[in-house]
PDB file of N, CA and C in Angstrom:
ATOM      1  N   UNK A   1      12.215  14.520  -2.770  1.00  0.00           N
ATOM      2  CA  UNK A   1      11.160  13.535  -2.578  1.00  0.00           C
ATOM      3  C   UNK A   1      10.843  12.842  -3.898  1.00  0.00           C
ATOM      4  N   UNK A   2      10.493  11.312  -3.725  1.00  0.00           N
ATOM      5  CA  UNK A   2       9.949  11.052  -5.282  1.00  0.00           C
ATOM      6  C   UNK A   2       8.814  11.353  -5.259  1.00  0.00           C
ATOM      7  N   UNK A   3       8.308  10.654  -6.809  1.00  0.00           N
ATOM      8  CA  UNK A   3       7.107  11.024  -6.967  1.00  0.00           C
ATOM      9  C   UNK A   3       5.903   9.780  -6.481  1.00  0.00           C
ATOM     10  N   UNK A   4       6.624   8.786  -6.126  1.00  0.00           N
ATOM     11  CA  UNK A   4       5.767   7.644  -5.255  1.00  0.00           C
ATOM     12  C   UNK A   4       5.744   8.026  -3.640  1.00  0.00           C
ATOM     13  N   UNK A   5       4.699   7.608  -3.448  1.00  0.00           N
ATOM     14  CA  UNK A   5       4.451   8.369  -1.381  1.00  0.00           C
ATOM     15  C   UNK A   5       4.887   6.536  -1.500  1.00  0.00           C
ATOM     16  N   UNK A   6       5.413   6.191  -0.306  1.00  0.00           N
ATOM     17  CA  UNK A   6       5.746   4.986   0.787  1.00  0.00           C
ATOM     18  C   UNK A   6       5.493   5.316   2.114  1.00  0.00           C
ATOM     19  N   UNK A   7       4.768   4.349   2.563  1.00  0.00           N
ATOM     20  CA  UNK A   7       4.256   4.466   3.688  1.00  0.00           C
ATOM     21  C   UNK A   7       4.466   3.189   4.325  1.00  0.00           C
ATOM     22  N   UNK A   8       4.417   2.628   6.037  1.00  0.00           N
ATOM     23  CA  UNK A   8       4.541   1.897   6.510  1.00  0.00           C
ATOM     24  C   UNK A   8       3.770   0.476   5.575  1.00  0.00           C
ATOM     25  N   UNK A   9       3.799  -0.549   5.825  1.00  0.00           N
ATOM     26  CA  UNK A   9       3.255  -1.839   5.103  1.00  0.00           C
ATOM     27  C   UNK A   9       3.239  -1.839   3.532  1.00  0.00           C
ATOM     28  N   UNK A  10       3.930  -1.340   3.193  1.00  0.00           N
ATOM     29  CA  UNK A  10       4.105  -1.261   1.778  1.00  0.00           C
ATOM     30  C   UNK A  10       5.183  -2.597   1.386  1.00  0.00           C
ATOM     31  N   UNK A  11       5.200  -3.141   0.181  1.00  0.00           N
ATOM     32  CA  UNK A  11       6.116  -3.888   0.084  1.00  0.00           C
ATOM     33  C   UNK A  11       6.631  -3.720  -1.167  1.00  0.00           C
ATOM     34  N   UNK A  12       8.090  -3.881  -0.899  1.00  0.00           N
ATOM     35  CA  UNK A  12       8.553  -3.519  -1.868  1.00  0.00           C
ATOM     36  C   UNK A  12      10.058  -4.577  -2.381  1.00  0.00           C
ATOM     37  N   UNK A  13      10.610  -4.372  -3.800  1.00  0.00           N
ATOM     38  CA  UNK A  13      12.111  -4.590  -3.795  1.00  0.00           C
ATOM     39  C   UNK A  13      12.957  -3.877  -3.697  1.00  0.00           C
ATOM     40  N   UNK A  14      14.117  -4.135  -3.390  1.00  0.00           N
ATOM     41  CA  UNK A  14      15.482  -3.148  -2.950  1.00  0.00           C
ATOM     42  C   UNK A  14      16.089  -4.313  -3.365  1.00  0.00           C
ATOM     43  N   UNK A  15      17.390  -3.262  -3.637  1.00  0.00           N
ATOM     44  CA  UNK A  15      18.495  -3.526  -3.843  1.00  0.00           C
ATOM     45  C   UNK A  15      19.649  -3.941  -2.650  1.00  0.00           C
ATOM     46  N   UNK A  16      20.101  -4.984  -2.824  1.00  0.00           N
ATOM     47  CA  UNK A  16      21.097  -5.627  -1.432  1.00  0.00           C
ATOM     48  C   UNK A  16      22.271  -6.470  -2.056  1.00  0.00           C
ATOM     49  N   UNK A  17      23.711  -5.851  -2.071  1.00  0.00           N
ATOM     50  CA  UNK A  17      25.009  -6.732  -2.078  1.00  0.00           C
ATOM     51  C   UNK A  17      24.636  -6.611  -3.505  1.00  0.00           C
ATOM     52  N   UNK A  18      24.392  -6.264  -4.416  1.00  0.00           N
ATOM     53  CA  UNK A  18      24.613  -6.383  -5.966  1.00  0.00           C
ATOM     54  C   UNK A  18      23.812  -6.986  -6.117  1.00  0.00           C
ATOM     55  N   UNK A  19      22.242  -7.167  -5.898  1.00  0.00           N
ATOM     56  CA  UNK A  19      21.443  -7.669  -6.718  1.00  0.00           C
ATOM     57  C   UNK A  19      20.027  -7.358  -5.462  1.00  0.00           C
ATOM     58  N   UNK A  20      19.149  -8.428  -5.203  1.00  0.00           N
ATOM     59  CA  UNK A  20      17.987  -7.851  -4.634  1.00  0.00           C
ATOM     60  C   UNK A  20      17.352  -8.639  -3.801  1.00  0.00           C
ATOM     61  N   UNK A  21      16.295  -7.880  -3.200  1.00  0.00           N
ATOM     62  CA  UNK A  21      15.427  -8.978  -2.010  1.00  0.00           C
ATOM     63  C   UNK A  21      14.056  -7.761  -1.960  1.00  0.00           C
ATOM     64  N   UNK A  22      13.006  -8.506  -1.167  1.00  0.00           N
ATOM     65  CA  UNK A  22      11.543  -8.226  -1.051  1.00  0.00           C
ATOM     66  C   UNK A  22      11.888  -8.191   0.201  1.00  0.00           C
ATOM     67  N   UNK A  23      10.423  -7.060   0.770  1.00  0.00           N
ATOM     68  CA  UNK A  23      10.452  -6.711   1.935  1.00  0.00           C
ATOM     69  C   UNK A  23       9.492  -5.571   2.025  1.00  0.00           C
ATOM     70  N   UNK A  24       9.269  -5.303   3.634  1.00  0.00           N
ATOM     71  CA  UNK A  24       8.207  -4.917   4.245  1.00  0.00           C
ATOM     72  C   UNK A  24       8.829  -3.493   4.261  1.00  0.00           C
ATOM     73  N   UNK A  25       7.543  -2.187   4.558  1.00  0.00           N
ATOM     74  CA  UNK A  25       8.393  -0.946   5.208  1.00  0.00           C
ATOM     75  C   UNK A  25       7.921  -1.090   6.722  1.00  0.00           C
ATOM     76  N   UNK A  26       8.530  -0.968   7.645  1.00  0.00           N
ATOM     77  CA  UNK A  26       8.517  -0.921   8.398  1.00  0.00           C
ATOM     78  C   UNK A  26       8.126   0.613   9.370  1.00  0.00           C
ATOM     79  N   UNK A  27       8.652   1.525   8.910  1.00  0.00           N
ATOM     80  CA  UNK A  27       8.858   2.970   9.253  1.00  0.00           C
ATOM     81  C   UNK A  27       9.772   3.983   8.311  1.00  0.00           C
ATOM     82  N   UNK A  28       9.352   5.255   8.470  1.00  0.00           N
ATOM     83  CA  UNK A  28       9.644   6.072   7.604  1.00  0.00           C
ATOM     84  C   UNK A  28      10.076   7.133   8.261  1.00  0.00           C
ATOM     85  N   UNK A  29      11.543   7.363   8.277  1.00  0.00           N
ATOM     86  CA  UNK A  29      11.610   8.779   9.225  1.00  0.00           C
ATOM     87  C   UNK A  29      12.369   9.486   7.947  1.00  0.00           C
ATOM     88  N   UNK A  30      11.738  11.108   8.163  1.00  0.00           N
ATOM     89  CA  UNK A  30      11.785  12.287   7.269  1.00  0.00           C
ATOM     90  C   UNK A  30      12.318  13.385   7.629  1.00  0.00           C
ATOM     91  N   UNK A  31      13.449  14.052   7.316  1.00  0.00           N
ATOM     92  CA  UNK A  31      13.898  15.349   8.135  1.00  0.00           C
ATOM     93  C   UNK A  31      13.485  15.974   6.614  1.00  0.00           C
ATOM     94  N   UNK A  32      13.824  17.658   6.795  1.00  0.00           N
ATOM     95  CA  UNK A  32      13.970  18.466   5.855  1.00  0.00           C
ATOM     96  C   UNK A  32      14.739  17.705   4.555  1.00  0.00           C
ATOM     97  N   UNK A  33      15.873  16.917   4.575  1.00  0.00           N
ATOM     98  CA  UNK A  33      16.674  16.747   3.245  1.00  0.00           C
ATOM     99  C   UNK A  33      16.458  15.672   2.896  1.00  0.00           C
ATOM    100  N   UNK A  34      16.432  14.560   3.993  1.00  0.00           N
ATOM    101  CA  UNK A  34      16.040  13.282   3.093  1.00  0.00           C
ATOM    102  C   UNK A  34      14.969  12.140   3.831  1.00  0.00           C
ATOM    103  N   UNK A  35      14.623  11.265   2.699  1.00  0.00           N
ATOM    104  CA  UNK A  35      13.422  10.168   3.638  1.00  0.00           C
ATOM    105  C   UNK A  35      14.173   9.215   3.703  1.00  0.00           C
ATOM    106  N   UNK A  36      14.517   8.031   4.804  1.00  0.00           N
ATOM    107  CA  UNK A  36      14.791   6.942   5.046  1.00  0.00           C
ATOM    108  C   UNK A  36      13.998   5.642   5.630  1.00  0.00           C
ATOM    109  N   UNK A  37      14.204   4.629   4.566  1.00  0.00           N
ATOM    110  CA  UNK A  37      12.865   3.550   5.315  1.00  0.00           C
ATOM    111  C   UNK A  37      13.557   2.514   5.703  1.00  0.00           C
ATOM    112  N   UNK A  38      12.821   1.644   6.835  1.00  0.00           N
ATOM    113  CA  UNK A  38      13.429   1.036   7.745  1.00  0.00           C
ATOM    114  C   UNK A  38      12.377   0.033   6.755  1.00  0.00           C
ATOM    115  N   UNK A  39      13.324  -1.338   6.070  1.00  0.00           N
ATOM    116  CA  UNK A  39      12.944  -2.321   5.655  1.00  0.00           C
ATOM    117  C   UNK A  39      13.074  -3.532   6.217  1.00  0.00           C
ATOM    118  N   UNK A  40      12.311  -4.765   6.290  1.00  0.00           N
ATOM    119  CA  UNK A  40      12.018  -5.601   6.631  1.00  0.00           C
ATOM    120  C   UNK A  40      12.247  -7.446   5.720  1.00  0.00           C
ATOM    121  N   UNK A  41      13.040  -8.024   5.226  1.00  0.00           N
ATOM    122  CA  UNK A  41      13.070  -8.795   4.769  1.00  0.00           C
ATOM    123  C   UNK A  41      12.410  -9.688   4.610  1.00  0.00           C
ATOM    124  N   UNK A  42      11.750  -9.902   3.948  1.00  0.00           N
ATOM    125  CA  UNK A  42      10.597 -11.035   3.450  1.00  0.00           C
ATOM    126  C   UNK A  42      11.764 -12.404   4.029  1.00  0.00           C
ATOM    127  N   UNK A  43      12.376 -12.764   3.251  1.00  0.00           N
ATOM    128  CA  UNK A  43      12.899 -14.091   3.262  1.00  0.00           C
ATOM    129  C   UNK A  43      13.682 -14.269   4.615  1.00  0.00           C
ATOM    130  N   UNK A  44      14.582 -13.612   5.142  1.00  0.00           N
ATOM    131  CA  UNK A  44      15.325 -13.782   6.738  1.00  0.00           C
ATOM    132  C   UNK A  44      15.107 -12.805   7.622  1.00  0.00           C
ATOM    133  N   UNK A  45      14.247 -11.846   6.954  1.00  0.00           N
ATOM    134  CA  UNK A  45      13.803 -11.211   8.656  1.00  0.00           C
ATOM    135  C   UNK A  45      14.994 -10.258   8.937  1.00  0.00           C
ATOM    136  N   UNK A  46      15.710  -9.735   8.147  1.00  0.00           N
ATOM    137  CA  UNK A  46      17.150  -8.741   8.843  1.00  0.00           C
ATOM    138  C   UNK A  46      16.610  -7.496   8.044  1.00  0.00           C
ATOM    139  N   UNK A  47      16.983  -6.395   8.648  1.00  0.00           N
ATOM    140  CA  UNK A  47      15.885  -5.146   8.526  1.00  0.00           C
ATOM    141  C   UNK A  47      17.351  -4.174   7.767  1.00  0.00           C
ATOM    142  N   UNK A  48      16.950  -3.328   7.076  1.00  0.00           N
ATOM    143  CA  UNK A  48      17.543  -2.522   6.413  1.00  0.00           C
ATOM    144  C   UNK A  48      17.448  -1.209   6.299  1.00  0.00           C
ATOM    145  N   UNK A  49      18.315  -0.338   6.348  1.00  0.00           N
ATOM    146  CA  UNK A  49      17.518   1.397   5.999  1.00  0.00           C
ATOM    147  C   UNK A  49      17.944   1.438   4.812  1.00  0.00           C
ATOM    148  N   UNK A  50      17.222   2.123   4.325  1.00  0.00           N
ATOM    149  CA  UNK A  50      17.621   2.526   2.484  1.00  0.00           C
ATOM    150  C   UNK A  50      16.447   3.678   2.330  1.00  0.00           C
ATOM    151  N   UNK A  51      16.961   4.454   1.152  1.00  0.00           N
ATOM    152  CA  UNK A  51      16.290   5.575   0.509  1.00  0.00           C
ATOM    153  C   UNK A  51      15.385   5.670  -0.323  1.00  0.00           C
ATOM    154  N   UNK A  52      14.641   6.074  -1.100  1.00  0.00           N
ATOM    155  CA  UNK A  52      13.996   5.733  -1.989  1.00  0.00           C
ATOM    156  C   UNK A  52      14.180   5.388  -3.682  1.00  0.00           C
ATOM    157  N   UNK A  53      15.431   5.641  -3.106  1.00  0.00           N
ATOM    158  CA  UNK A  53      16.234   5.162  -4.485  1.00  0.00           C
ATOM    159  C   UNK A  53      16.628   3.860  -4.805  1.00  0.00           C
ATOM    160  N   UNK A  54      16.825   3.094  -3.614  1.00  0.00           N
ATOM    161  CA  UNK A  54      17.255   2.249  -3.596  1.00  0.00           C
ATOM    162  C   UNK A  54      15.840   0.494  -3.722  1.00  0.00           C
ATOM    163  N   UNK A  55      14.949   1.125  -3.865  1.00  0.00           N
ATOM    164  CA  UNK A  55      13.845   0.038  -4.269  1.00  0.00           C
ATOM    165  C   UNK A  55      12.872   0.324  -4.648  1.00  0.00           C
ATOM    166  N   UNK A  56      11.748  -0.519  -5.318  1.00  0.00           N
ATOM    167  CA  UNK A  56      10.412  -0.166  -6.516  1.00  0.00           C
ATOM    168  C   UNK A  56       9.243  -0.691  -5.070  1.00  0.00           C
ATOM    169  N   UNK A  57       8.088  -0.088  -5.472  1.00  0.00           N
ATOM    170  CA  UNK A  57       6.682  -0.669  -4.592  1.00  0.00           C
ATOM    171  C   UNK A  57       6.384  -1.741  -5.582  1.00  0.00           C
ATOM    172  N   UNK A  58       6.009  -2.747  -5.209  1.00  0.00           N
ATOM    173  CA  UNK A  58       5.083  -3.646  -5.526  1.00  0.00           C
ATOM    174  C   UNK A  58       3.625  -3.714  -5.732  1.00  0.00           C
ATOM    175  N   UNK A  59       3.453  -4.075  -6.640  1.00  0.00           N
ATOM    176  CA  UNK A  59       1.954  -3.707  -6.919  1.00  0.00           C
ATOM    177  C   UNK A  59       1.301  -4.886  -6.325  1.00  0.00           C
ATOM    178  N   UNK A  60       1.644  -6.340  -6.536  1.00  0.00           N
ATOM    179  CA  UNK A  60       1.270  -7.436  -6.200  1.00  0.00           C
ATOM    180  C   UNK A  60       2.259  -8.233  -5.224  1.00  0.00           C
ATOM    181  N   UNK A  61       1.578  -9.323  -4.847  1.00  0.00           N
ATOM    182  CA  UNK A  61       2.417 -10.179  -4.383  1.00  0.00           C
ATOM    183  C   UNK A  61       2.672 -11.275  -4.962  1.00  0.00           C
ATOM    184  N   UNK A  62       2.687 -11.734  -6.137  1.00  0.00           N
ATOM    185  CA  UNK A  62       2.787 -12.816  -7.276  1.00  0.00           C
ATOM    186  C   UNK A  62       4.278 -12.728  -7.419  1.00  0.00           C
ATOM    187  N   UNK A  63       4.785 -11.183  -7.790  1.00  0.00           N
ATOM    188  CA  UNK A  63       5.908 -11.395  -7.992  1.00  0.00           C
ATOM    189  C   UNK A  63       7.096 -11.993  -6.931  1.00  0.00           C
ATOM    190  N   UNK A  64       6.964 -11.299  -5.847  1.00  0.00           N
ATOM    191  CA  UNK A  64       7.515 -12.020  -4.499  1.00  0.00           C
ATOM    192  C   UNK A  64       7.198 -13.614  -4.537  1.00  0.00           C
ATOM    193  N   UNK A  65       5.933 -13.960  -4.703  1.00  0.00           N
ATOM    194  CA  UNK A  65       5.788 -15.374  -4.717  1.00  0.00           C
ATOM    195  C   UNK A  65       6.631 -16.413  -5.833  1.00  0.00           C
ATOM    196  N   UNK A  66       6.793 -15.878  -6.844  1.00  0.00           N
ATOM    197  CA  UNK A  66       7.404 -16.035  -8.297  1.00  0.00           C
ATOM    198  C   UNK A  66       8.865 -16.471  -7.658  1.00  0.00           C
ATOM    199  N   UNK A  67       9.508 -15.403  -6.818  1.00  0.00           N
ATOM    200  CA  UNK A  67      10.941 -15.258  -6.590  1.00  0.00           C
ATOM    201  C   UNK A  67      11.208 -16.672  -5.476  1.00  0.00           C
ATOM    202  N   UNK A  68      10.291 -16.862  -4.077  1.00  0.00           N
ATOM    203  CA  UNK A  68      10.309 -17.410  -3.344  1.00  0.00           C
ATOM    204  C   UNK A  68      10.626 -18.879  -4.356  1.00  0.00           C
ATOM    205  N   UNK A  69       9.281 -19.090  -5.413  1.00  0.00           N
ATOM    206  CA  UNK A  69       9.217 -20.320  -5.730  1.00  0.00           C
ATOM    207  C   UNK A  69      10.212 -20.633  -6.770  1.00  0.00           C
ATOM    208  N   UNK A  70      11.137 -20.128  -6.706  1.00  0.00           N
ATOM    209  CA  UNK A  70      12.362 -19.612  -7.676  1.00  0.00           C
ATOM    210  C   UNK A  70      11.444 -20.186  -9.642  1.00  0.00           C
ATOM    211  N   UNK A  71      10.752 -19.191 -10.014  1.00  0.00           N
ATOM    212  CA  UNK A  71      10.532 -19.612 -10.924  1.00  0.00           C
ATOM    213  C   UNK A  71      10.308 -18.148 -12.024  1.00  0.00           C
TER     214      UNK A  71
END
């Protein structure tokens, strides 16, 4: 487990195809060995599972906005 909790509506970046995208959590399913979150794409809407390795929480939404407004 890390040391950040993720929980549904969290938003976050991940990693996608060698570089990255913003997005929603959607759901969190947990067995004994590992957590997997069902992500949500900010920009096209195509949903992803990934681990917690694979993206940071967002503290704000400036930065997402930053990216959108490519600046």
């Amino acid at each position: 487990m890390s040391e950040l909790e993720f929980k549904s509506g969290d938003l976050v970046k991940f990693s996608i195809h060698c570089s990255f995208a913003f997005g929603e959590i959607l759901e969190v399913n947990t067995n004994k060995k590992h957590t997997v979150y069902l992500i949500r794409s900010i920009l096209d809407g195509m949903q992803y599972l990934k681990d917690e390795k694979s993206f940071l929480k967002i503290s704000s939404t400036e930065e997402i906005l930053e990216y959108i407004l490519g600046k």
